[in-house]
PDB file of N, CA and C in Angstrom:
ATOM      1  N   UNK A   1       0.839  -1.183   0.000  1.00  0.00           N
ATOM      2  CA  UNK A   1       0.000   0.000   0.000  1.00  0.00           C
ATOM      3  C   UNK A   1       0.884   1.245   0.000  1.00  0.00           C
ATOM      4  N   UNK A   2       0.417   2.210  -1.073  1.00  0.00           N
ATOM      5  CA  UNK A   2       1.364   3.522  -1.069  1.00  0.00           C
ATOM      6  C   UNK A   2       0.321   4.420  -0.159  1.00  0.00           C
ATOM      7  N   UNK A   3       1.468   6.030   0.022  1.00  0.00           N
ATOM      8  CA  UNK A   3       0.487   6.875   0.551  1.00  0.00           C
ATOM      9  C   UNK A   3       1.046   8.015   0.144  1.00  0.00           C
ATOM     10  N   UNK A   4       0.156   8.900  -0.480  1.00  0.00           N
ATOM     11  CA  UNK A   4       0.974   9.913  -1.285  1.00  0.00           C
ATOM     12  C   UNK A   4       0.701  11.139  -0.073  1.00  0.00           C
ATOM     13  N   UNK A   5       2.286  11.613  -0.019  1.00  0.00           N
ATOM     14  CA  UNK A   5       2.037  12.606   0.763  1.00  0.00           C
ATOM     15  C   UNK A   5       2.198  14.253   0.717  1.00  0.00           C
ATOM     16  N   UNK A   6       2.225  14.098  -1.166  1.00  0.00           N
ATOM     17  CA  UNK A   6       2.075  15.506  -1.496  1.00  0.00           C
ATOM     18  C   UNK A   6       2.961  15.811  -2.105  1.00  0.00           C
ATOM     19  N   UNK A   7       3.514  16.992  -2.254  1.00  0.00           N
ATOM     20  CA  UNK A   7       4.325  17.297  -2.874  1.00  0.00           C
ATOM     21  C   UNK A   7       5.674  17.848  -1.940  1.00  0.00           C
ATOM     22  N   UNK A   8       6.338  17.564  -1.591  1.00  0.00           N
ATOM     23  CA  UNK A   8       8.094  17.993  -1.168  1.00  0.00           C
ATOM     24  C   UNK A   8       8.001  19.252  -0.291  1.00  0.00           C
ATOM     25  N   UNK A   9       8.124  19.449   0.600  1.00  0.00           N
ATOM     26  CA  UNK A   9       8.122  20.517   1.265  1.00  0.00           C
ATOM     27  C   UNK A   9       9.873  21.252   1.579  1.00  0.00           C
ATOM     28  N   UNK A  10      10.339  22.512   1.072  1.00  0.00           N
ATOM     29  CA  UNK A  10      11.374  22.617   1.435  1.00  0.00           C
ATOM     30  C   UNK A  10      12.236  23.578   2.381  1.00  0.00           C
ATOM     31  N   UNK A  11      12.812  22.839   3.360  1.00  0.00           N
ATOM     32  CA  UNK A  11      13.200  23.142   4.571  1.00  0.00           C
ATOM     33  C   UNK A  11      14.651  23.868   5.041  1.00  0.00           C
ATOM     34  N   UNK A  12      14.505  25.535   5.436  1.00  0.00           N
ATOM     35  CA  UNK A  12      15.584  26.111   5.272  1.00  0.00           C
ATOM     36  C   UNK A  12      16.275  25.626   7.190  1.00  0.00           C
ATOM     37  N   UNK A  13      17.480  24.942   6.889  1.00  0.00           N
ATOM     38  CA  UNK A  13      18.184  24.486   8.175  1.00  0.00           C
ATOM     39  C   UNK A  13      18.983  25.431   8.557  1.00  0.00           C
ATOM     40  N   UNK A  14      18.674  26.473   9.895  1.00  0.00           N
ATOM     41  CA  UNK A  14      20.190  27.175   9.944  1.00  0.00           C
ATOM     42  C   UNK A  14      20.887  26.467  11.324  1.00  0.00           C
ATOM     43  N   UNK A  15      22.203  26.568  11.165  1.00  0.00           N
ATOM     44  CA  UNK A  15      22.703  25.831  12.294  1.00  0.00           C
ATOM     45  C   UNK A  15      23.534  26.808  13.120  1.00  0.00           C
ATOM     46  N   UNK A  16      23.826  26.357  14.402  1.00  0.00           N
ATOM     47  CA  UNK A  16      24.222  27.378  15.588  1.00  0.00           C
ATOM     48  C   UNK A  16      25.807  27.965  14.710  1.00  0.00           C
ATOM     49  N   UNK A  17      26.670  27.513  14.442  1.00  0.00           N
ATOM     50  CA  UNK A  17      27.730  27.588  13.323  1.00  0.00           C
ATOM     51  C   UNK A  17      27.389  28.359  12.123  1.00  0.00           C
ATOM     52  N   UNK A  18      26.656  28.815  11.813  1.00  0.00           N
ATOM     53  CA  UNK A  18      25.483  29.513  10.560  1.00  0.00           C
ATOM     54  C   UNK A  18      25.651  29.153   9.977  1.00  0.00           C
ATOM     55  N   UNK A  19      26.500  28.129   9.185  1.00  0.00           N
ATOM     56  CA  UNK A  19      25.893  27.466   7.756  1.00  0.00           C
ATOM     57  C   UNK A  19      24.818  27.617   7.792  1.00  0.00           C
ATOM     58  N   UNK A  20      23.870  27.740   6.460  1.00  0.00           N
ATOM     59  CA  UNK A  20      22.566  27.409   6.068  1.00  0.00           C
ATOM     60  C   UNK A  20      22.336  26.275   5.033  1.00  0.00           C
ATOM     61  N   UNK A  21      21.652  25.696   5.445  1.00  0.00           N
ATOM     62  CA  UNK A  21      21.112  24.594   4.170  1.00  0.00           C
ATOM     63  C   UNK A  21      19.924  24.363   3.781  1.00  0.00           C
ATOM     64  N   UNK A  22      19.144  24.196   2.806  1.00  0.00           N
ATOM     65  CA  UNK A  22      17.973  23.680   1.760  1.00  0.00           C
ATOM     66  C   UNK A  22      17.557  21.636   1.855  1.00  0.00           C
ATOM     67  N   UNK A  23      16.816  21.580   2.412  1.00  0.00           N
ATOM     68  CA  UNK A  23      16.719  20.199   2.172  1.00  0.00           C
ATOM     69  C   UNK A  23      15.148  20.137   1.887  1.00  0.00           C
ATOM     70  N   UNK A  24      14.725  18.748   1.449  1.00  0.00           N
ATOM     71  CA  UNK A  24      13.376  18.314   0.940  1.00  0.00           C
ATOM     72  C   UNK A  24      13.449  17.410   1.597  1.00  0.00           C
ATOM     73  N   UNK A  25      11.748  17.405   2.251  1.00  0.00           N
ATOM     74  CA  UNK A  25      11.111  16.596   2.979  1.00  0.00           C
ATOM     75  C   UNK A  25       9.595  16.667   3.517  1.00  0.00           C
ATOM     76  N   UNK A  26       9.084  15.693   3.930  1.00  0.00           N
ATOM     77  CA  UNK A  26       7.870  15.867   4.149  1.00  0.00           C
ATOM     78  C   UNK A  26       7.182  15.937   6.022  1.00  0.00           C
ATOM     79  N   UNK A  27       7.999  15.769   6.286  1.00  0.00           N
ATOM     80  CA  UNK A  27       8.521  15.510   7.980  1.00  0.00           C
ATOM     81  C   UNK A  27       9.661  16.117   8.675  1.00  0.00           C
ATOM     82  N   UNK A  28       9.383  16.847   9.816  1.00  0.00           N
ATOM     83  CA  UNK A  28      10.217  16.921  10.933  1.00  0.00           C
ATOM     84  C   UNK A  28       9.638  16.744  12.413  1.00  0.00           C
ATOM     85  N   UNK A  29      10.584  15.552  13.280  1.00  0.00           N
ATOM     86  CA  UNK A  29      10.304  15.500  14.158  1.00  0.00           C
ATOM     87  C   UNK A  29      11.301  15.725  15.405  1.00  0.00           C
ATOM     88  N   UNK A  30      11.114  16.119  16.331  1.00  0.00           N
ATOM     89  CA  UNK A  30      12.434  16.655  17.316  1.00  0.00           C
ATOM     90  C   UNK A  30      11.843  15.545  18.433  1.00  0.00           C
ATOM     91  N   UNK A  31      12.753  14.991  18.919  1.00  0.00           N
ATOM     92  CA  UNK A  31      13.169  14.406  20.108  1.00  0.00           C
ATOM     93  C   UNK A  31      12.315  14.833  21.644  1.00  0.00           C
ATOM     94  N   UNK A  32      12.520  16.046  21.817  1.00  0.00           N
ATOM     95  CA  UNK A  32      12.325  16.617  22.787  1.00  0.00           C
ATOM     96  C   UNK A  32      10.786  17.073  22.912  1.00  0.00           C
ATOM     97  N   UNK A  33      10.035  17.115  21.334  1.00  0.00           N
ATOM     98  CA  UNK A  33       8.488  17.192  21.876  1.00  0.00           C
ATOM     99  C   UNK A  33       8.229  16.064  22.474  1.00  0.00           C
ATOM    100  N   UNK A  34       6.475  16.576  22.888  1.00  0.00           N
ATOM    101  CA  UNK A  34       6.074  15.619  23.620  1.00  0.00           C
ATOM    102  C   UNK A  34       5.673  14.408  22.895  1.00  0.00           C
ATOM    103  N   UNK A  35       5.332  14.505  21.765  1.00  0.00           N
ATOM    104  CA  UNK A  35       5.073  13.654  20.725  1.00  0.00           C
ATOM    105  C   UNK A  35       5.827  12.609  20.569  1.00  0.00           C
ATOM    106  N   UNK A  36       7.413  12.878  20.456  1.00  0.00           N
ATOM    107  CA  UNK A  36       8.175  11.906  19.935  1.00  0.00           C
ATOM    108  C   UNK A  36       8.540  11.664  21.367  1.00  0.00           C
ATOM    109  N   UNK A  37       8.165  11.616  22.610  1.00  0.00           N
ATOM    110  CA  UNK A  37       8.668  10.855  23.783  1.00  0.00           C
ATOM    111  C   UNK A  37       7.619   9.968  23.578  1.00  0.00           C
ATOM    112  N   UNK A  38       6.253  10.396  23.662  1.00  0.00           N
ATOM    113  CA  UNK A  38       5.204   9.324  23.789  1.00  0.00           C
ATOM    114  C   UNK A  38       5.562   8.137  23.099  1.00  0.00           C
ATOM    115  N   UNK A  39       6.116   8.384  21.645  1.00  0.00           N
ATOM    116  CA  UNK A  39       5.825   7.126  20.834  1.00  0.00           C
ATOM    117  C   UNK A  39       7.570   6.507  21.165  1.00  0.00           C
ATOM    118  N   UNK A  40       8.505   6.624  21.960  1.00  0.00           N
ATOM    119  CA  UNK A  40       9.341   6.098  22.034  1.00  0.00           C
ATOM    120  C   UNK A  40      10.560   5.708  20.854  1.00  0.00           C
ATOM    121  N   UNK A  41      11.244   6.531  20.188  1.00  0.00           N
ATOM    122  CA  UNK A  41      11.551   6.173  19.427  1.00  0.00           C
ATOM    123  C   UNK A  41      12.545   4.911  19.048  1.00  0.00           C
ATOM    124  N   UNK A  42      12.160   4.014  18.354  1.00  0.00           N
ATOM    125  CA  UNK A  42      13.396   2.777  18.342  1.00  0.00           C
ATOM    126  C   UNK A  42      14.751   3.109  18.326  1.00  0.00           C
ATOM    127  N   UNK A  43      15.399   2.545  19.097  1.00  0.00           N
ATOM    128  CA  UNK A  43      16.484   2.626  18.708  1.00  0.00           C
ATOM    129  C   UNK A  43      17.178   3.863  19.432  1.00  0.00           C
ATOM    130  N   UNK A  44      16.377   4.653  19.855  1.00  0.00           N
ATOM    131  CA  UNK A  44      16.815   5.559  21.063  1.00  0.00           C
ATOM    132  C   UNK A  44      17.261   5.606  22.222  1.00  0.00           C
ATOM    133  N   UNK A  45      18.531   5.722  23.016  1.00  0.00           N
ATOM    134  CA  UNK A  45      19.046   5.779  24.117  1.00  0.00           C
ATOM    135  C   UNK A  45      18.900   6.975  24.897  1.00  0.00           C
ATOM    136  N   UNK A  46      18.341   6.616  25.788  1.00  0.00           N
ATOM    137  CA  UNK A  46      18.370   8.120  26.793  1.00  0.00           C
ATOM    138  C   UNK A  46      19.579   8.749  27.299  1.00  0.00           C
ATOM    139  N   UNK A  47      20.765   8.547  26.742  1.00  0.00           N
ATOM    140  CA  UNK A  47      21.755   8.958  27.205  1.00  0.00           C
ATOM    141  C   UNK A  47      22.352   9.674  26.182  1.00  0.00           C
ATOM    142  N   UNK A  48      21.495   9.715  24.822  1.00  0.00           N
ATOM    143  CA  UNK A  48      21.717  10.593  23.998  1.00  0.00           C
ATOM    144  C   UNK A  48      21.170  11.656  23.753  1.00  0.00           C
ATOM    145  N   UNK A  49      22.297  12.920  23.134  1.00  0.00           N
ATOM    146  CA  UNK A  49      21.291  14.147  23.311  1.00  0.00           C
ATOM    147  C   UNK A  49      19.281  14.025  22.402  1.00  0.00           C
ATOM    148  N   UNK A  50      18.832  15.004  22.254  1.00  0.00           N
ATOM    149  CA  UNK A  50      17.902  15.216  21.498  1.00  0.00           C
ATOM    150  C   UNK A  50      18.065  15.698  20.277  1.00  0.00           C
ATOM    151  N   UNK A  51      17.513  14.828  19.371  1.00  0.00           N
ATOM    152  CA  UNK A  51      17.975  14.795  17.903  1.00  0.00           C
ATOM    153  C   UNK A  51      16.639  15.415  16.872  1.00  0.00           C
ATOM    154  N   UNK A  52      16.761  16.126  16.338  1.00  0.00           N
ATOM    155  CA  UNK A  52      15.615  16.438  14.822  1.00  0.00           C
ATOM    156  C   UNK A  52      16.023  15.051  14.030  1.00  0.00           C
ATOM    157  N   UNK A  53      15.123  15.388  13.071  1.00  0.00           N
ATOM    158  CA  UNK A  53      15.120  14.021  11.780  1.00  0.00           C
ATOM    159  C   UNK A  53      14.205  14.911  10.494  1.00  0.00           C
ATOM    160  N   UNK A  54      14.635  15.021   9.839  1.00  0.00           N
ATOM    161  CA  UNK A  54      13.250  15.690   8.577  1.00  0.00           C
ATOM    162  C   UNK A  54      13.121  14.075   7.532  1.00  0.00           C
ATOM    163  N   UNK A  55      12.387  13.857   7.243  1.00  0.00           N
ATOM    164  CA  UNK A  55      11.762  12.392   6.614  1.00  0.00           C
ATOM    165  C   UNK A  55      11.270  13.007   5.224  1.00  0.00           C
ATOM    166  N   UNK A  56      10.689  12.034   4.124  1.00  0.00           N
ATOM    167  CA  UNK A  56      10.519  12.115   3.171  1.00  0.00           C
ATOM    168  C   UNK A  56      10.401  11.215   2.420  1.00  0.00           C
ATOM    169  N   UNK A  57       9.003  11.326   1.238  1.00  0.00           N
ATOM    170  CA  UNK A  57       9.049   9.996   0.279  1.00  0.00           C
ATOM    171  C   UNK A  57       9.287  10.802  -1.027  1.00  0.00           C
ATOM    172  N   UNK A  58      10.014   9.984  -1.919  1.00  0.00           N
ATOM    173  CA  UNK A  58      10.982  10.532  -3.022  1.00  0.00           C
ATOM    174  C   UNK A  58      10.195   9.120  -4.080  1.00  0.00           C
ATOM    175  N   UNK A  59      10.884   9.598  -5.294  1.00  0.00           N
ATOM    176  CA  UNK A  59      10.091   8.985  -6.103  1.00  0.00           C
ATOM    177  C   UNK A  59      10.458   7.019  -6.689  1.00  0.00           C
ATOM    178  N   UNK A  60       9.491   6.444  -6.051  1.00  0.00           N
ATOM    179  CA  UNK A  60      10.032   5.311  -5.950  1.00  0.00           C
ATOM    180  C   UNK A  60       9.143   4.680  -4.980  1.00  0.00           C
ATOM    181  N   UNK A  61       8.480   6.018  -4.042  1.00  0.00           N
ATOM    182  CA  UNK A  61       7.618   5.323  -2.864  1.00  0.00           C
ATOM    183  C   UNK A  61       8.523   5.069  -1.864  1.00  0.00           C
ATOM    184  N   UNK A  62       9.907   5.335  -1.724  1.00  0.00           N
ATOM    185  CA  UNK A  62      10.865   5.320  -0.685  1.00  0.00           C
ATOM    186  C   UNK A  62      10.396   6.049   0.371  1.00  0.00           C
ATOM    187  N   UNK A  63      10.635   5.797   2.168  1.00  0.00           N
ATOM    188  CA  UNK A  63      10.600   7.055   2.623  1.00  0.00           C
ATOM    189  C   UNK A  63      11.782   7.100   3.348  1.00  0.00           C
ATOM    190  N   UNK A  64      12.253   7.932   3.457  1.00  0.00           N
ATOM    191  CA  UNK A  64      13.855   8.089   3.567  1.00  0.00           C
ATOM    192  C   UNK A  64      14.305   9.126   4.650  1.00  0.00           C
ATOM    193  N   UNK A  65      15.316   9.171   5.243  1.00  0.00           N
ATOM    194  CA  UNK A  65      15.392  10.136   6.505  1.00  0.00           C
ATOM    195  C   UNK A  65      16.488  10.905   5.354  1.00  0.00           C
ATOM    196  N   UNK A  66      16.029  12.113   5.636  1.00  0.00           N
ATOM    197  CA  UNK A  66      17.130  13.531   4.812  1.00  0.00           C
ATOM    198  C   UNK A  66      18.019  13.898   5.370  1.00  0.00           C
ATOM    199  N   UNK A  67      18.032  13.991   6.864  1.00  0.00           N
ATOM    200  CA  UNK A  67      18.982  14.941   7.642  1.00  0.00           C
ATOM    201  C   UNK A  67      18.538  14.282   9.060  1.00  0.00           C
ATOM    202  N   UNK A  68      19.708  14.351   9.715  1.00  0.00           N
ATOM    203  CA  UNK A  68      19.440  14.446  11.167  1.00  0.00           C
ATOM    204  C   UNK A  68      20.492  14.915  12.170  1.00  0.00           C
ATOM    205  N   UNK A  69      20.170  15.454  13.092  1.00  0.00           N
ATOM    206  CA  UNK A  69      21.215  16.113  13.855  1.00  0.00           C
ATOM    207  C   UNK A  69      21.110  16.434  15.106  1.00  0.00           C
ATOM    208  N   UNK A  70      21.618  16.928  16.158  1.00  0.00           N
ATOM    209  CA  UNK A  70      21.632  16.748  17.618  1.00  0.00           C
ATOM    210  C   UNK A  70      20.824  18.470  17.618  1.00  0.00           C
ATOM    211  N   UNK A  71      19.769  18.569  18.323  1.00  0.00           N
ATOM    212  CA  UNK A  71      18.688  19.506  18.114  1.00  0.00           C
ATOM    213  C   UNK A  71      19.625  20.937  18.522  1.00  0.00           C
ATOM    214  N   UNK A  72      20.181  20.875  20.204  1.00  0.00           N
ATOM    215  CA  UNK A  72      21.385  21.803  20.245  1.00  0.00           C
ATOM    216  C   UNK A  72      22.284  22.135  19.330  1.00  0.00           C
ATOM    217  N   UNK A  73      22.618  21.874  18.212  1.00  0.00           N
ATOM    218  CA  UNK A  73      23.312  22.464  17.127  1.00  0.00           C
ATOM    219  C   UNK A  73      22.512  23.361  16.242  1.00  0.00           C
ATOM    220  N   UNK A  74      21.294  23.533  16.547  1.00  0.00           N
ATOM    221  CA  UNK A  74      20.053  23.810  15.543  1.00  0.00           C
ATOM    222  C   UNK A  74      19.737  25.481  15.772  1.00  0.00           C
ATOM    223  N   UNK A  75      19.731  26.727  15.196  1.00  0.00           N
ATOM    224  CA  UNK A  75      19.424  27.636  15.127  1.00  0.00           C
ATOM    225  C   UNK A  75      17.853  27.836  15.109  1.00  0.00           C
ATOM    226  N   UNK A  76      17.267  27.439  13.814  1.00  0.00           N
ATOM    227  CA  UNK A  76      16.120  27.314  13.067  1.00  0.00           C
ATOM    228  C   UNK A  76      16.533  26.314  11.993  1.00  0.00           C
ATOM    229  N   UNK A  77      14.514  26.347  11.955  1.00  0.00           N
ATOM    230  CA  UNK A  77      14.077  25.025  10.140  1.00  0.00           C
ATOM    231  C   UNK A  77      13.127  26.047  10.091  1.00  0.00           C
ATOM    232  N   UNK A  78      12.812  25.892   8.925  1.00  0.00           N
ATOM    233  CA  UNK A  78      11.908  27.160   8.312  1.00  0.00           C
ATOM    234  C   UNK A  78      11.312  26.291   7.335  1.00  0.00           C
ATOM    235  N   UNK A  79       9.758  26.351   7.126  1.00  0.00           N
ATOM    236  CA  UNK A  79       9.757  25.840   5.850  1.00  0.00           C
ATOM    237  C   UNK A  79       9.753  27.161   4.971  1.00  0.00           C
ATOM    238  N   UNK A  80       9.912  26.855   3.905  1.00  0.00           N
ATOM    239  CA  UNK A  80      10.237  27.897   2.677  1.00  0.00           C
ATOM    240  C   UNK A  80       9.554  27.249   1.623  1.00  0.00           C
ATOM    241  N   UNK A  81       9.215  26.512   1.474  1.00  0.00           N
ATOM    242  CA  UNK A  81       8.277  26.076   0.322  1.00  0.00           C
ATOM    243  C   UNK A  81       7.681  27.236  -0.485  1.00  0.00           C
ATOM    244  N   UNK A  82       6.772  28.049   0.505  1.00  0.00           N
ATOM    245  CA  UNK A  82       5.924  28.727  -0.162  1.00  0.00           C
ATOM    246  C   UNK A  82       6.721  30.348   0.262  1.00  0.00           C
ATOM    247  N   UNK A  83       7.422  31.109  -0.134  1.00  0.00           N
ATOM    248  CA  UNK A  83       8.362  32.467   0.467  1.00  0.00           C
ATOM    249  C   UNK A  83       7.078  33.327   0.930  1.00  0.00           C
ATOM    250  N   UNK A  84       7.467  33.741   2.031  1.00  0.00           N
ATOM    251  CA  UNK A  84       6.150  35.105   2.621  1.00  0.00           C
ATOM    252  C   UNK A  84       5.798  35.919   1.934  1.00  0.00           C
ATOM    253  N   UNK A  85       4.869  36.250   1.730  1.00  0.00           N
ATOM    254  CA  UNK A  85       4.479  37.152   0.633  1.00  0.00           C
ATOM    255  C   UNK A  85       4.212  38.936   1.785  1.00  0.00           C
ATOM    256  N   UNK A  86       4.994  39.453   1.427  1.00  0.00           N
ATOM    257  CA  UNK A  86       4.672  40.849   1.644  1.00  0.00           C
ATOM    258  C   UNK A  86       4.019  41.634   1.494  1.00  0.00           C
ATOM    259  N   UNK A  87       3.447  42.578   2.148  1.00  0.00           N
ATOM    260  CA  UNK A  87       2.918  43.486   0.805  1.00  0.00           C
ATOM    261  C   UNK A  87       3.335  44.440   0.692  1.00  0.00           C
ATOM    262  N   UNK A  88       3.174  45.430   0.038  1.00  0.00           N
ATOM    263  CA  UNK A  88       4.082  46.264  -0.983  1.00  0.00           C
ATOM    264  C   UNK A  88       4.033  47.678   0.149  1.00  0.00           C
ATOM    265  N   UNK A  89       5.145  48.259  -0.029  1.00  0.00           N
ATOM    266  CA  UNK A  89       5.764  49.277   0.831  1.00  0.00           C
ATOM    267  C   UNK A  89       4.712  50.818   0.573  1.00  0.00           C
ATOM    268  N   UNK A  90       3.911  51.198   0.913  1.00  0.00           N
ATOM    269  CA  UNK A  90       2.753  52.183   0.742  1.00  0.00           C
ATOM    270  C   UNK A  90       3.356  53.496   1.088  1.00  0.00           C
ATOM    271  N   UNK A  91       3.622  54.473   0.508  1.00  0.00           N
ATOM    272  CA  UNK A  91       4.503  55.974   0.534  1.00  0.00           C
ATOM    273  C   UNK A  91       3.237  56.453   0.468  1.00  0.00           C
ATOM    274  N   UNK A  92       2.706  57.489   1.801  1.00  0.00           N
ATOM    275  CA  UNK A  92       1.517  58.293   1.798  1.00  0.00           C
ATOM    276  C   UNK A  92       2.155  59.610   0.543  1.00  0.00           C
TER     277      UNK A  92
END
């Protein structure tokens, strides 16, 4: 069974170091909500920090982890998919 989950959402990563990066995905989940304690994640040790993950299905029906990283290294994720739309600067 497939599940289509749309179209690519894309995710501006800035990191405490400021690199910035662009990635595609359809998912991000952080460690530290309450969400991802409830469901326990496999494979998780509590003696490790708290980690993001951004997820994604690519074409093939794959779903694939994009990025992941220790959440304390993390500035901001932004999605950017759609850029803010402004509106236009009004001179009385």
């Amino acid at each position: 069974m497939s599940y289509d989950y749309g179209p690519l959402r894309t995710y501006e990563v800035t990191w405490r170091s400021g690199h910035i990066e662009s990635v595609q995905g359809h998912q991000v989940i952080f460690d530290s909500s309450g969400l991802a304690a409830l469901t326990m994640i496999p494979g998780r040790l509590p003696d490790l920090p708290p980690m993001f993950r951004i997820h994604g299905s690519f074409p093939g029906g794959r779903w694939r982890l994009v990025l992941m990283g220790p959440e304390a290294d993390l500035l901001s994720i932004r999605d950017v998919t759609e850029r803010e739309a402004f509106a236009p600067e009004v001179t009385p």
